[in-house]
Each structure stands twice: as structure tokens, then as C-alpha cells.
Protein backbone atom coordinates (compact mmCIF):
# COMPACT_ATOMS: atom_id res chain seq x y z
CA UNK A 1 0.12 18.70 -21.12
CA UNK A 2 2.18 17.97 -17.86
CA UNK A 3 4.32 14.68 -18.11
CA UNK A 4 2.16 11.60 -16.39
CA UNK A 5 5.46 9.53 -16.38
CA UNK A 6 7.22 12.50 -14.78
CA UNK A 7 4.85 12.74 -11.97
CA UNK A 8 4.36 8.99 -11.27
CA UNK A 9 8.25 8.61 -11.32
CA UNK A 10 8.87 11.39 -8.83
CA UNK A 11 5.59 9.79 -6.71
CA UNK A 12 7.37 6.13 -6.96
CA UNK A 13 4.33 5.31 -8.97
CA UNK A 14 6.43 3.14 -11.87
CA UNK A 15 6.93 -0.53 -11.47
CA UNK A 16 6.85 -1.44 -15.09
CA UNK A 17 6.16 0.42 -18.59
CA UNK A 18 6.42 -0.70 -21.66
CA UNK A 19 8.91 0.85 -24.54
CA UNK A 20 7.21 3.54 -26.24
CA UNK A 21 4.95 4.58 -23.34
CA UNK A 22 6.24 7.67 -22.60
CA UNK A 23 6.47 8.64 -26.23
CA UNK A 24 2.90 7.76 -26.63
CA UNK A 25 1.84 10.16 -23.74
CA UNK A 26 3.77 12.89 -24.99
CA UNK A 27 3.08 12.80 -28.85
CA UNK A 28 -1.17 13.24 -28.14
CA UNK A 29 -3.93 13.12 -25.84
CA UNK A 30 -4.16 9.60 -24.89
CA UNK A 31 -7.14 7.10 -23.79
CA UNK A 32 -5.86 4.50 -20.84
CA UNK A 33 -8.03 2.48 -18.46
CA UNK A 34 -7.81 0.52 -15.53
CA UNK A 35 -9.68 -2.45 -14.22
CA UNK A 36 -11.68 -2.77 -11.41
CA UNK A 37 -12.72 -5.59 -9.54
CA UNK A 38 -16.71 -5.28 -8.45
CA UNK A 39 -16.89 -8.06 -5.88
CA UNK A 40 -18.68 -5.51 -3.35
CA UNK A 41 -20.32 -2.04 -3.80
CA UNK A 42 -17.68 0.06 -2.30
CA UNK A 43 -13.95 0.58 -2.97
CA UNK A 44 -11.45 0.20 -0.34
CA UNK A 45 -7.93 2.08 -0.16
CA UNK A 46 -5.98 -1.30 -1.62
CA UNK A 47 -8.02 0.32 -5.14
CA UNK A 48 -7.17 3.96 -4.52
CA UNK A 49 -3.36 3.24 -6.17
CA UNK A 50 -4.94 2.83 -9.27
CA UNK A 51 -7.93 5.54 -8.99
CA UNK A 52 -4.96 7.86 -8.20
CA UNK A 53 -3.17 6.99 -11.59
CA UNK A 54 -6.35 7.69 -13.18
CA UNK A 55 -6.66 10.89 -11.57
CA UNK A 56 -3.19 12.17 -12.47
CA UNK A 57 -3.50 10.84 -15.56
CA UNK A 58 -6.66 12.97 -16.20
CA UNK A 59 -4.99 15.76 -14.89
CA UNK A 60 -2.08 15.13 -17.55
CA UNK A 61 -4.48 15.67 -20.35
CA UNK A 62 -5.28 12.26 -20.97
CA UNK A 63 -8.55 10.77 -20.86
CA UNK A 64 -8.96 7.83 -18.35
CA UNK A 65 -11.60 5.10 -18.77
CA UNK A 66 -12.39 3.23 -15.30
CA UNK A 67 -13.21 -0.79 -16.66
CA UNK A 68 -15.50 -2.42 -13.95
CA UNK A 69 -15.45 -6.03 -14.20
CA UNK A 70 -18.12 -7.37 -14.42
CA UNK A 71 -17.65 -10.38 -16.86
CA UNK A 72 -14.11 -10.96 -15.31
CA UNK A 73 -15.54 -10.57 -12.08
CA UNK A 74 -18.10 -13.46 -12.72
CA UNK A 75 -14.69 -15.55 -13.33
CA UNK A 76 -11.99 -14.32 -11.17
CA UNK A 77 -8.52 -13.64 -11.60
CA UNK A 78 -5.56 -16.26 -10.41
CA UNK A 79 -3.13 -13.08 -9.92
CA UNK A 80 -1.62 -14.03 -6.77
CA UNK A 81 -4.59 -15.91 -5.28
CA UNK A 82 -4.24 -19.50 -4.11
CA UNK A 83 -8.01 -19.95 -4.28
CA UNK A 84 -10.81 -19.63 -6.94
CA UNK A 85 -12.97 -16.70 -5.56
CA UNK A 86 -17.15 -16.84 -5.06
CA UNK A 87 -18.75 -15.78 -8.62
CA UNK A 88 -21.09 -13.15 -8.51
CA UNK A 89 -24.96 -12.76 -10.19
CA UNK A 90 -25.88 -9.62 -12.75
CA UNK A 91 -27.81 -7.59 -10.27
CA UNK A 92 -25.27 -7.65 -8.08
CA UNK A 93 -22.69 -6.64 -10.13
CA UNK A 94 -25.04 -3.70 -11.74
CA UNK A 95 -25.80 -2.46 -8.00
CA UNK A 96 -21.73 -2.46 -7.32
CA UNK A 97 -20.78 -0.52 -10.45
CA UNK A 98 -23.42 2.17 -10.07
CA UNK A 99 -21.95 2.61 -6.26
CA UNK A 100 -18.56 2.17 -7.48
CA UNK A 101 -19.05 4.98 -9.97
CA UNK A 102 -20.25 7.26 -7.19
CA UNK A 103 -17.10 6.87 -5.27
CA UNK A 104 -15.47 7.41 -8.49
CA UNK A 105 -16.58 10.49 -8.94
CA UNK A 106 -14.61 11.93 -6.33
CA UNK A 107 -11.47 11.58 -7.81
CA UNK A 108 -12.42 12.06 -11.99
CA UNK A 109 -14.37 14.03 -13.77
CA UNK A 110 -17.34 12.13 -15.71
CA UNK A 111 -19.40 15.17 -16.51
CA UNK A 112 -17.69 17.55 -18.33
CA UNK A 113 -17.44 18.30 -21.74
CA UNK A 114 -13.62 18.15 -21.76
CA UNK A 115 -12.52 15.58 -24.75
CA UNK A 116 -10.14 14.23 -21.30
CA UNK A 117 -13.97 13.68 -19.57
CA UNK A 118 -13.55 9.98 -17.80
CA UNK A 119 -15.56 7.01 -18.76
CA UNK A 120 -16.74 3.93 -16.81
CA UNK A 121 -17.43 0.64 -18.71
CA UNK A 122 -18.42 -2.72 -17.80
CA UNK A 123 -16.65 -5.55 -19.74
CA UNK A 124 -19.89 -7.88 -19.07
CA UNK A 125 -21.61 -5.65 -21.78
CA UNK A 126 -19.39 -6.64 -24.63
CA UNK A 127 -19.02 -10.68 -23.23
CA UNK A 128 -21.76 -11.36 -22.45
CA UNK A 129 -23.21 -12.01 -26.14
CA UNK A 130 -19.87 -13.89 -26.82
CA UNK A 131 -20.48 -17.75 -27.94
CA UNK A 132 -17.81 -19.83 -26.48
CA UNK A 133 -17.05 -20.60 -30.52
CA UNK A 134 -17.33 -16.95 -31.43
CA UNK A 135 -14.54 -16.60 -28.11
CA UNK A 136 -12.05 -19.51 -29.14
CA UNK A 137 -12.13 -18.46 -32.90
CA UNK A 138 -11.83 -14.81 -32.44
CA UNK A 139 -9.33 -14.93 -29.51
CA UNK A 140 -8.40 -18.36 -28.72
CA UNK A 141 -6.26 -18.82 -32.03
CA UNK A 142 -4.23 -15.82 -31.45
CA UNK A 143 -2.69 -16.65 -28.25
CA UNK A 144 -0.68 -19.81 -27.50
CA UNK A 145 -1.04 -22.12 -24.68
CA UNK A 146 3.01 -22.03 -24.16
CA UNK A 147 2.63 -18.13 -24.26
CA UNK A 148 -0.39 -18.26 -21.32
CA UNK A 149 2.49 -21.03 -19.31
CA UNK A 150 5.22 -18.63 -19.42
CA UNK A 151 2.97 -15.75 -17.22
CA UNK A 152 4.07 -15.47 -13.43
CA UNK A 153 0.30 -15.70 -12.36
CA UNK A 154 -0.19 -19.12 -14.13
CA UNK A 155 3.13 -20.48 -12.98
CA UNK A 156 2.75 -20.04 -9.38
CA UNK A 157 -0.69 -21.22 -9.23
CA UNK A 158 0.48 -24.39 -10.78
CA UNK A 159 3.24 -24.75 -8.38
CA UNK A 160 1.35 -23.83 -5.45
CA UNK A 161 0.74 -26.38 -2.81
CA UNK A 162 -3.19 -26.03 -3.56
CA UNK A 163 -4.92 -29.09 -4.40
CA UNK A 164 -7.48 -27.70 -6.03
CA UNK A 165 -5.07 -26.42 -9.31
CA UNK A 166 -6.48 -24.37 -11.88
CA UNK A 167 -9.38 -23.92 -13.88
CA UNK A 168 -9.96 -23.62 -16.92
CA UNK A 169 -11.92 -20.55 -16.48
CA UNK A 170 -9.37 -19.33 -14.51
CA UNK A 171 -6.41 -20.55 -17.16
CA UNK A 172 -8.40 -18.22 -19.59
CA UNK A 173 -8.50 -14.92 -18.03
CA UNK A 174 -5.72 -13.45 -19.63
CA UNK A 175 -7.33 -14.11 -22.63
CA UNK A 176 -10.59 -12.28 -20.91
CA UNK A 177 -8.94 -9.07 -19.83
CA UNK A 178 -6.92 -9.43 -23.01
CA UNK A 179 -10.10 -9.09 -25.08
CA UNK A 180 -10.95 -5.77 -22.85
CA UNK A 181 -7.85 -4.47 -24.14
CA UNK A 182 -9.02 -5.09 -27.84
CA UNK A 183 -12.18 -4.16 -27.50
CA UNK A 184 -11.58 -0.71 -26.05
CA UNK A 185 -8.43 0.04 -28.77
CA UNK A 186 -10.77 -1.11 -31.48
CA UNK A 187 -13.90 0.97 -30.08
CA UNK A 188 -12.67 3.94 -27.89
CA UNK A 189 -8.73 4.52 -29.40
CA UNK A 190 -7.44 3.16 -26.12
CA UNK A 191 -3.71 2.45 -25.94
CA UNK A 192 -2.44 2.11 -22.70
CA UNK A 193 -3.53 -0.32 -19.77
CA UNK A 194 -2.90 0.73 -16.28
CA UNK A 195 -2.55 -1.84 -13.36
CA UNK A 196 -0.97 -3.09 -10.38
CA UNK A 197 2.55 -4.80 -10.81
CA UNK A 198 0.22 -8.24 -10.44
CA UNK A 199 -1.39 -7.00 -13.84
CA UNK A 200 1.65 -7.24 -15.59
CA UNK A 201 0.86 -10.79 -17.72
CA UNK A 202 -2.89 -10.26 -18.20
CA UNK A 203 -2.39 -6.31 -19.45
CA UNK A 204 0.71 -7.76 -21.71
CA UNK A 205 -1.42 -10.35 -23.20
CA UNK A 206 -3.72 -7.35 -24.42
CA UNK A 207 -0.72 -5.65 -25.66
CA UNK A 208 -0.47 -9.24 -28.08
CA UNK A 209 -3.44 -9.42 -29.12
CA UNK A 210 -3.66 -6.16 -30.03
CA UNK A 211 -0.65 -6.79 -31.99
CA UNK A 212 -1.48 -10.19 -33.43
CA UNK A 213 -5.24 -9.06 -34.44
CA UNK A 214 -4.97 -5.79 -35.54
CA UNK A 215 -1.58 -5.00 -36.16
CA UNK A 216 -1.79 -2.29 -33.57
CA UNK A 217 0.33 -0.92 -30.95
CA UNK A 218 -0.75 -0.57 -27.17
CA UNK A 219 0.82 0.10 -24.05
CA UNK A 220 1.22 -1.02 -20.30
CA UNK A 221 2.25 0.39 -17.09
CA UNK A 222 1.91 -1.11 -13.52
CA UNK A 223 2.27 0.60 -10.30
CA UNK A 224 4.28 -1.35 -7.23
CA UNK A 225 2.05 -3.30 -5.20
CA UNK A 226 1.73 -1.09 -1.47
CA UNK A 227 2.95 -2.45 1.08
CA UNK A 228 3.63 -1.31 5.39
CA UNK A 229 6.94 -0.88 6.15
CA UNK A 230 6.66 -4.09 9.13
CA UNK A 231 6.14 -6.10 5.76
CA UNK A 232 2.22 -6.05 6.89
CA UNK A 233 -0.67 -5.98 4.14
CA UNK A 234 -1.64 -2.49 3.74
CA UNK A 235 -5.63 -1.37 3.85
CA UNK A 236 -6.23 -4.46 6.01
CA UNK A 237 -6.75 -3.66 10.02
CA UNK A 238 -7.92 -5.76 12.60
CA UNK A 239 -11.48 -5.66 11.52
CA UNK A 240 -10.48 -6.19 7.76
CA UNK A 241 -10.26 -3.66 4.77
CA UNK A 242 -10.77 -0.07 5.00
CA UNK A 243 -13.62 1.14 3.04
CA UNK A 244 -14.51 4.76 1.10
CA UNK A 245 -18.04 3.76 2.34
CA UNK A 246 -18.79 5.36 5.20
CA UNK A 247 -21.27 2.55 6.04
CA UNK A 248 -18.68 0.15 6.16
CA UNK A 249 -15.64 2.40 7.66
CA UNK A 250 -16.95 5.64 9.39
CA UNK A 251 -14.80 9.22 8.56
CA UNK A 252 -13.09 9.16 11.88
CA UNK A 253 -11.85 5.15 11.38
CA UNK A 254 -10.75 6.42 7.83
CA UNK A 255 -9.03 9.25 9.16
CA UNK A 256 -7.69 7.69 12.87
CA UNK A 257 -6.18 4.64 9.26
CA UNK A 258 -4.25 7.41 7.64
CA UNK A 259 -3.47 9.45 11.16
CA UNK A 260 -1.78 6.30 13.16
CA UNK A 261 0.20 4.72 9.52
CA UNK A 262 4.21 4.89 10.62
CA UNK A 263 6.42 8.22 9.69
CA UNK A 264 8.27 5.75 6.60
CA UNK A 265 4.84 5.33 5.35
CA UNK A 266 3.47 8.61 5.73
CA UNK A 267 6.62 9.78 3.81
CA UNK A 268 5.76 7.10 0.99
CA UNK A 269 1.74 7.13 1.16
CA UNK A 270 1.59 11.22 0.99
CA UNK A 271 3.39 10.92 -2.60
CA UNK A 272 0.36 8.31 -3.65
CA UNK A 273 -2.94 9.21 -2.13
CA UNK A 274 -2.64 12.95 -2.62
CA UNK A 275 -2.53 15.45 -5.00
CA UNK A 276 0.05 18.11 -3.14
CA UNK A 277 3.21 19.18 -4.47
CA UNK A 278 6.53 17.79 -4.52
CA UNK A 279 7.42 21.10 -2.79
CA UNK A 280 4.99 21.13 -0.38
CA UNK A 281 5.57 17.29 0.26
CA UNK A 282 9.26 17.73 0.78
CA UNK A 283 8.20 20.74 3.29
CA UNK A 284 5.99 18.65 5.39
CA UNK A 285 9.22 15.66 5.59
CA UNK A 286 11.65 18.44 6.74
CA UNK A 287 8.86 19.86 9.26
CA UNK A 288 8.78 15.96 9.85
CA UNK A 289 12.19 14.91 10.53
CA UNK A 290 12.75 18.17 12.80
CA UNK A 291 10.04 17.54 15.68
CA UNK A 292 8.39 13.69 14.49
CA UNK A 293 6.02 13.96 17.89
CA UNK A 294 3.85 16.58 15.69
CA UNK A 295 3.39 13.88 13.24
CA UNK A 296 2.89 16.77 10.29
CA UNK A 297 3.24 14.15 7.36
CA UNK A 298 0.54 11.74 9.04
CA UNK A 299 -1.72 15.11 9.83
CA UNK A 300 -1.63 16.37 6.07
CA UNK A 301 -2.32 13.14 4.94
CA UNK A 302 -5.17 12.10 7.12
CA UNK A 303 -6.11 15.83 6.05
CA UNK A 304 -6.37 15.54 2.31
CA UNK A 305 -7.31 11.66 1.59
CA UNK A 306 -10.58 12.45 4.34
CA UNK A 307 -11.68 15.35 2.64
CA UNK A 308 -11.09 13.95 -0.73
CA UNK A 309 -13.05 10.41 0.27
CA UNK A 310 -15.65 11.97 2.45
CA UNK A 311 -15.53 16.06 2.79
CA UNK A 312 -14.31 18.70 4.30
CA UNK A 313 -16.98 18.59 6.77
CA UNK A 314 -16.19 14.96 7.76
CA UNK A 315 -12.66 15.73 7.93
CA UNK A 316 -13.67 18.62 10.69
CA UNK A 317 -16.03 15.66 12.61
CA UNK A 318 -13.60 13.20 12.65
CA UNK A 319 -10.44 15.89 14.14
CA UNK A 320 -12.99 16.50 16.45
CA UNK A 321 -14.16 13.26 17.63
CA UNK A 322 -10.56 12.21 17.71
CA UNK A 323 -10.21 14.41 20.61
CA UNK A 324 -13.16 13.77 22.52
CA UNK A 325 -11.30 11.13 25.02
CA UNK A 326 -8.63 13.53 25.63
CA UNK A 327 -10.28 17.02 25.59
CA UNK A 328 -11.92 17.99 28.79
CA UNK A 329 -13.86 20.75 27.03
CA UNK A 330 -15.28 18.31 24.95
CA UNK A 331 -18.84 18.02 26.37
CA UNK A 332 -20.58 19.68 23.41
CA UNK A 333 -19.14 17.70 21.09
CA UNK A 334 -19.56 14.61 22.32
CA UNK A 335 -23.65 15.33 22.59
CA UNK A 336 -23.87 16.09 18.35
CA UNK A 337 -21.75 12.82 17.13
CA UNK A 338 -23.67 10.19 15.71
CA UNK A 339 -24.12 7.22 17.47
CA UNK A 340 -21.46 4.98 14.66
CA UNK A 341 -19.07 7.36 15.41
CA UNK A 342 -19.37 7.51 19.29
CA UNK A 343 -19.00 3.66 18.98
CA UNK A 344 -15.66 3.66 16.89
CA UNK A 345 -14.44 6.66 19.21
CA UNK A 346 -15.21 4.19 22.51
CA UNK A 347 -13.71 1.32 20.33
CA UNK A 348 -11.15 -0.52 23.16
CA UNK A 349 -12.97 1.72 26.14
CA UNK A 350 -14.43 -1.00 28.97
CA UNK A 351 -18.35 -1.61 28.25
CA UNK A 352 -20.93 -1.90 31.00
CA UNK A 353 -24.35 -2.89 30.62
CA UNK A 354 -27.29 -1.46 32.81
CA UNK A 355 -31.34 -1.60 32.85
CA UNK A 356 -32.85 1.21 31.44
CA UNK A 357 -35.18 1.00 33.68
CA UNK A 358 -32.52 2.30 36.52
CA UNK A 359 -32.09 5.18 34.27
CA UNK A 360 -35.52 6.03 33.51
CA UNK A 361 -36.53 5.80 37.32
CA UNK A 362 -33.59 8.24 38.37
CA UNK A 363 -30.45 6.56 39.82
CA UNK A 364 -27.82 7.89 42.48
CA UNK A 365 -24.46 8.06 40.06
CA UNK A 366 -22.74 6.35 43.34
CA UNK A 367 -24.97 3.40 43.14
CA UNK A 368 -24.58 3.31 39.04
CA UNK A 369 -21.12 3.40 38.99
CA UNK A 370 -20.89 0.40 42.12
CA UNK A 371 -23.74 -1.61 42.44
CA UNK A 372 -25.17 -1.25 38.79
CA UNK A 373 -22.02 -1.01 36.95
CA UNK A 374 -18.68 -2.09 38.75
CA UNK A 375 -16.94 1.23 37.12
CA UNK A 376 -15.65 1.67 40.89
CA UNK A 377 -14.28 -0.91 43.03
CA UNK A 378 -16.40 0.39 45.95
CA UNK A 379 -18.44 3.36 46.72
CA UNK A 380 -15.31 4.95 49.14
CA UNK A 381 -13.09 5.03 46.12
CA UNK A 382 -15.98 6.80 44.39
CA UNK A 383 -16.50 9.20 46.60
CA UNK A 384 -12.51 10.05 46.91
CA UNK A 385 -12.75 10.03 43.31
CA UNK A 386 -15.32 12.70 43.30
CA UNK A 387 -13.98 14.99 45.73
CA UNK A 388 -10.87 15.09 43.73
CA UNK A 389 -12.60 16.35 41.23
CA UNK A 390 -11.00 13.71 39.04
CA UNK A 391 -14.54 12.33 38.10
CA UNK A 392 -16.82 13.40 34.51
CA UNK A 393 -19.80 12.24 33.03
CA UNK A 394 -20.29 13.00 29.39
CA UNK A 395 -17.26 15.22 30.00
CA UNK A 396 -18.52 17.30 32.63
CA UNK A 397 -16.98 17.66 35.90
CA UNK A 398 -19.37 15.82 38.53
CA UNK A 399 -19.30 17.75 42.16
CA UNK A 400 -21.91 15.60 44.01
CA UNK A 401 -21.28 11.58 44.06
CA UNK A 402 -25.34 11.42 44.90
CA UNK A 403 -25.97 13.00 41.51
CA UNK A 404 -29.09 11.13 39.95
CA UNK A 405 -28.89 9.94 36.65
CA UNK A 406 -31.82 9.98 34.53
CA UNK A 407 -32.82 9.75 30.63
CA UNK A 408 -31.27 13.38 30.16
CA UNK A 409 -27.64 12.33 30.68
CA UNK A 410 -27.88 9.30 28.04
CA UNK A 411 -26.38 10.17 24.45
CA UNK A 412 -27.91 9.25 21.82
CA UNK A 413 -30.59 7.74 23.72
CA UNK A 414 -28.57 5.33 25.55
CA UNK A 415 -24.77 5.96 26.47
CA UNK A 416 -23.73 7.31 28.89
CA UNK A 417 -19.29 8.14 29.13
CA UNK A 418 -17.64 8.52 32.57
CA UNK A 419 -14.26 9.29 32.36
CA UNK A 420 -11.84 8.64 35.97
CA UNK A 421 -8.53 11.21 35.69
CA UNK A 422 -7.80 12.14 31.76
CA UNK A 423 -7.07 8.64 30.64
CA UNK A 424 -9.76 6.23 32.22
CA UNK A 425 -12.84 5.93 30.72
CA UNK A 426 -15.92 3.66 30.82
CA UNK A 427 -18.99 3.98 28.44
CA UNK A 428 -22.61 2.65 30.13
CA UNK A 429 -24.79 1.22 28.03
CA UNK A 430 -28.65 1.45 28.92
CA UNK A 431 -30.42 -1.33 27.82
């Protein structure tokens, strides 16, 4: 078995571990899970830290178990939040674990025979039979309220500025995930919890009750929490998180995430999200640091996280949608990309509603681009536009400013993209 520790270190993958980890991972194979959070039935790249460590830990040898929350999830966790968050129903959180363990299946391998195969779980199977008495007798007695105090998440929720405090059900989470930890050492031989560094106090309060109810030893390790190097949020955008769903982030926004992150992040975010080699890592920030306009770091990574989230054939689409605005070749391209993508592609590019009745009755492209759309100024400058032969629609070079537009020029049944020079473009949208 390869060293996990050895890999995450080299990856900066290591915030904390406890003593004894590493010893544990190298004396047999070992069971570890991680905890996900099922508020919504996709993932998004802030989780793909974690789904990494389970992947390398799989590849270690190890067996990974992926925990969805679905009892804690019904509660919440204070980590780091200033506010309680909206509780979810059982139907919900069944439909987000089966989608969840779609996306998983991407990265581990459920379904094998391998004694390393992965398992998912959902916590709300073993709590929700729990009595509240069963709950404070069983766990309750084992684990002090001055112990719970002393944990970073519970301190600076208390000192926050929030009026609102904290709840009780909040107050006991610790003790929630805690039980996970139990359960899964007492049921499945699991000895290590994985987590981000804001796991720390909930996965070390399993460690303790582990110890204090069974007399058994478990493990933790936390990876750092991401962050941009402009001290920005990472996976958030302008139009919020970054999904592996393609119906809630298509390919090419995935891909345009990982191809536009800066060259310090690319450098730090190639270790994470990918499985290549330190060799072939180093390689790429030589190739890097000698000509940075080719962006090779930010390529490779864009390359492998695309086709590991969506395929190989979705990384191809999105290369080639990226250079649809800046390809003049790119006519037959642009008339086989679904309409989400065209949309994300056109995403900044001046908008300019027309009837589709103009279209369907056949319309002069002079009077279009003037008097139906103000694309041009007047109907000189599109004229001297044309004869330049600095005007395209759908990326083909338009001779004739009396050109008549009809229903066959409209992608996808209504756009239509007319591009001034190599860097202007408008998109007309039939209606």
C-alpha cells in the first residue's frame, strides 16, 4: 500500500492528524469516512477537497466510507456559521443522497469486489429510532458540557455578535457527529474521520467517545480549508457556487472556473483536484514559470477536473465552445452547441430583442441590425462595416448588407450571433 499521509503531505493536504494516524494507515487496511452535508442534490467543488481525500485514500488501499448527513443535516452544524441553517424533510434528503452518490461515483469505486470497495451511509438511518432518553443516556453522560465549551465552533458562536445565540440542537451536534463516529467503529471497524480543518472539534469528540464508551482508539485528520489567493471564498462566483451538476453549472462554466483561477492557485489547486504526478505537476510549473501567457498549469487542470466531473467528451465541447467568440472558423461549431451552453458562451455579450415575426417574414440584415436591433449606429456605418469585410453572422463572413434573414439563420431556433471585427459581438434574440 502507497503512504496516504505521504501523498496528502506532498499535495498540502494535512492541516491536522492525530498521533498514531500514520501508524494506523501503515500497520493494515484501514476504514475512514467523511461527512457530507445533503442540503441540495448536487455537490459543488467547496466538497471535492474531501471527495479527493477519499479518492486517494482508496487508492492507498484503504477503504473509504462517504457519510451523507442526513440526521445532522436535519439539525445543522454551528462550524463557522453565524446563523442556524433551513432544516430539511426525509424525501428530500433521500432524493439528494441518491444524486449525491451518482456524482460520487466518479471519483470511488462502489462496485467492486475489492475489500477497499467504498461505501455510502446515511446517519439518519441509525438516529432516527434514537429516543431523546435512549440519546442522553447512551451519549449524553459521556461527554461533559465544559468539554463541548472548550471547542472553537461553540466558542465563537457564543461570542459572535448574533442575537439569535445557540441552540440547543445546535449545542449538541458534536455529540451527533460524535455518535457517527461510534456507530461506524462499533459496526464497520472504522477508525479514522476525515474532514475539513472546521471538523476538527466535532471529529475529536468522536475520537472521545470512542474512547470513553468503548475503550477504543480512533483517529482524525483535517484538510486546510481552500481558499483564492486575493483572500476571496473559493467555489463561489458571481452567480454563486460551482456545481458538478451540469444542470446547475454547464461543462464549459466548470471548465472556463478552473481555466481563468490565478497561476498561485493553479500551482496549489492542481496538487488537490487531480490525480497527476508530483513529476508531472512539477513539469507543468516549470513549463509555467517559463512562458505564464500559455497558462499550462490552468490548461491541465481545467483538463483533468472536466473530464473527471463530466467526460472526456464534455471536456472536448467546452475547449471548443470556449473558442467560438474568437475563432473565425467557428461556424460549425457554433450550429451543434446546445442552447445552455450558447447562453453561458454569450454570457456578458450585448442582448437584443426582435419579433419573430421579422424573421419569419424575411428581413434585410441592414434593417435588422438598425431599425430592428440598434447593433449599428446607422445603416452607413453598416454598410462600411460590410464592405470591410469586418462583418459575420453566425460566424460567417456576410458580403451583401441587403442579405435577408430568415428562420434558417436562427440557432437553436432563435439566436442569431453577429460579430463586428474579432472582438465585438451582439447575440439577437427572436422572440
Amino acid at each position: 500500500m502507497s503512504s496516504f499521509i505521504e501523498e496528502l503531505t506532498w499535495r498540502g493536504m494535512i492541516h491536522q492528524m492525530m498521533p498514531g494516524t500514520e501508524e494506523q494507515l501503515a500497520k493494515e487496511m484501514t476504514t475512514a469516512y467523511l461527512g457530507i452535508d445533503p442540503t441540495a442534490d448536487s455537490l459543488h467543488i467547496g466538497h471535492l477537497v474531501g471527495v479527493m481525500m477519499l479518492k486517494h485514500l482508496q487508492r492507498s488501499g484503504h477503504k473509504p466510507i462517504a457519510l451523507v448527513g442526513g440526521a445532522t443535516g436535519m439539525i445543522g452544524d454551528p462550524s463557522m456559521k453565524s446563523q442556524e441553517r433551513k432544516l430539511l424533510d426525509e424525501e428530500t434528503l433521500r432524493h439528494n443522497q441518491e444524486a449525491i452518490k451518482k456524482q460520487l461515483a466518479k471519483f470511488l469505486d462502489f462496485d467492486s469486489d475489492a475489500p477497499n470497495a467504498a461505501e455510502l451511509v446515511n446517519n439518519y438511518d441509525w438516529m432516527k429510532n434514537y429516543s431523546f432518553l435512549e440519546f442522553i443516556r447512551d451519549i449524553g453522560k459521556h461527554i461533559t458540557v465544559n468539554y463541548m465549551m472548550a471547542k472553537d465552533s461553540v466558542k465563537k458562536r457564543l461570542a459572535g455578535d448574533s442575537q439569535q445565540g445557540m441552540s440547543f440542537t445546535e449545542f449538541s451536534y458534536q455529540l451527533v457527529q460524535g455518535t457517527d463516529f461510534l456507530t461506524l467503529y462499533r459496526e464497520k471497524n472504522c477508525r479514522l474521520q476525515l474532514g475539513g480543518s472546521d471538523q476538527w472539534g466535532n471529529i475529536t469528540t468522536g475520537t472521545e467517545l470512542i474512547r470513553r464508551t468503548l475503550g477504543g482508539e480512533a483517529f482524525a485528520l483535517t484538510c486546510p480549508l481552500i481558499t483564492k489567493a486575493d483572500g476571496g471564498k473559493f467555489g463561489k462566483t458571481e452567480s454563486g457556487n460551482v456545481w458538478l451538476d451540469p444542470r446547475y453549472t454547464s461543462p464549459y462554466k466548470f471548465y472556463q472556473f478552473w481555466l481563468n483561477v490565478s497561476d498561485s492557485d493553479a500551482e496549489k489547486y492542481i496538487k488537490i483536484f487531480t490525480e497527476l504526478s508530483r513529476e508531472e505537476i512539477e513539469a507543468l510549473v516549470a513549463e509555467q514559470q517559463e512562458d505564464p501567457g500559455k497558462r499550462p498549469l490552468q490548461r491541465r487542470l481545467a483538463k483533468e477536473i472536466t473530464t473527471m466531473v463530466h467526460s472526456a467528451e464534455e471536456y472536448d465541447k467546452a475547449v471548443e465552445a470556449s473558442q467560438i467568440l474568437f475563432n473565425p472558423k467557428a461556424a460549425d461549431a457554433l450550429h451543434t452547441i446546445d442552447e445552455a451552453t450558447l447562453l453561458d458562451i454569450m454570457d456578458g455579450v450585448p442582448r437584443f430583442e426582435v419579433s419573430m415575426s421579422d424573421i419569419e417574414n424575411g428581413t434585410p440584415l441592414i434593417d435588422l441590425l438598425t431599425e430592428k436591433a440598434a447593433v449599428f449606429p446607422s445603416k452607413g456605418e453598416m454598410r462600411k462595416m460590410t464592405q470591410g469585410g469586418g462583418l459575420s453572422v453566425n460566424k460567417e463572413k456576410v458580403a451583401d448588407p441587403m442579405t435577408v434573414v430568415t428562420q434558417a439563420h436562427l440557432l437553436q431556433g432563435k439566436y442569431i450571433l453577429v460579430s463586428r471585427g474579432k472582438k465585438n459581438h451582439s447575440l439577437i434574440i427572436a422572440q
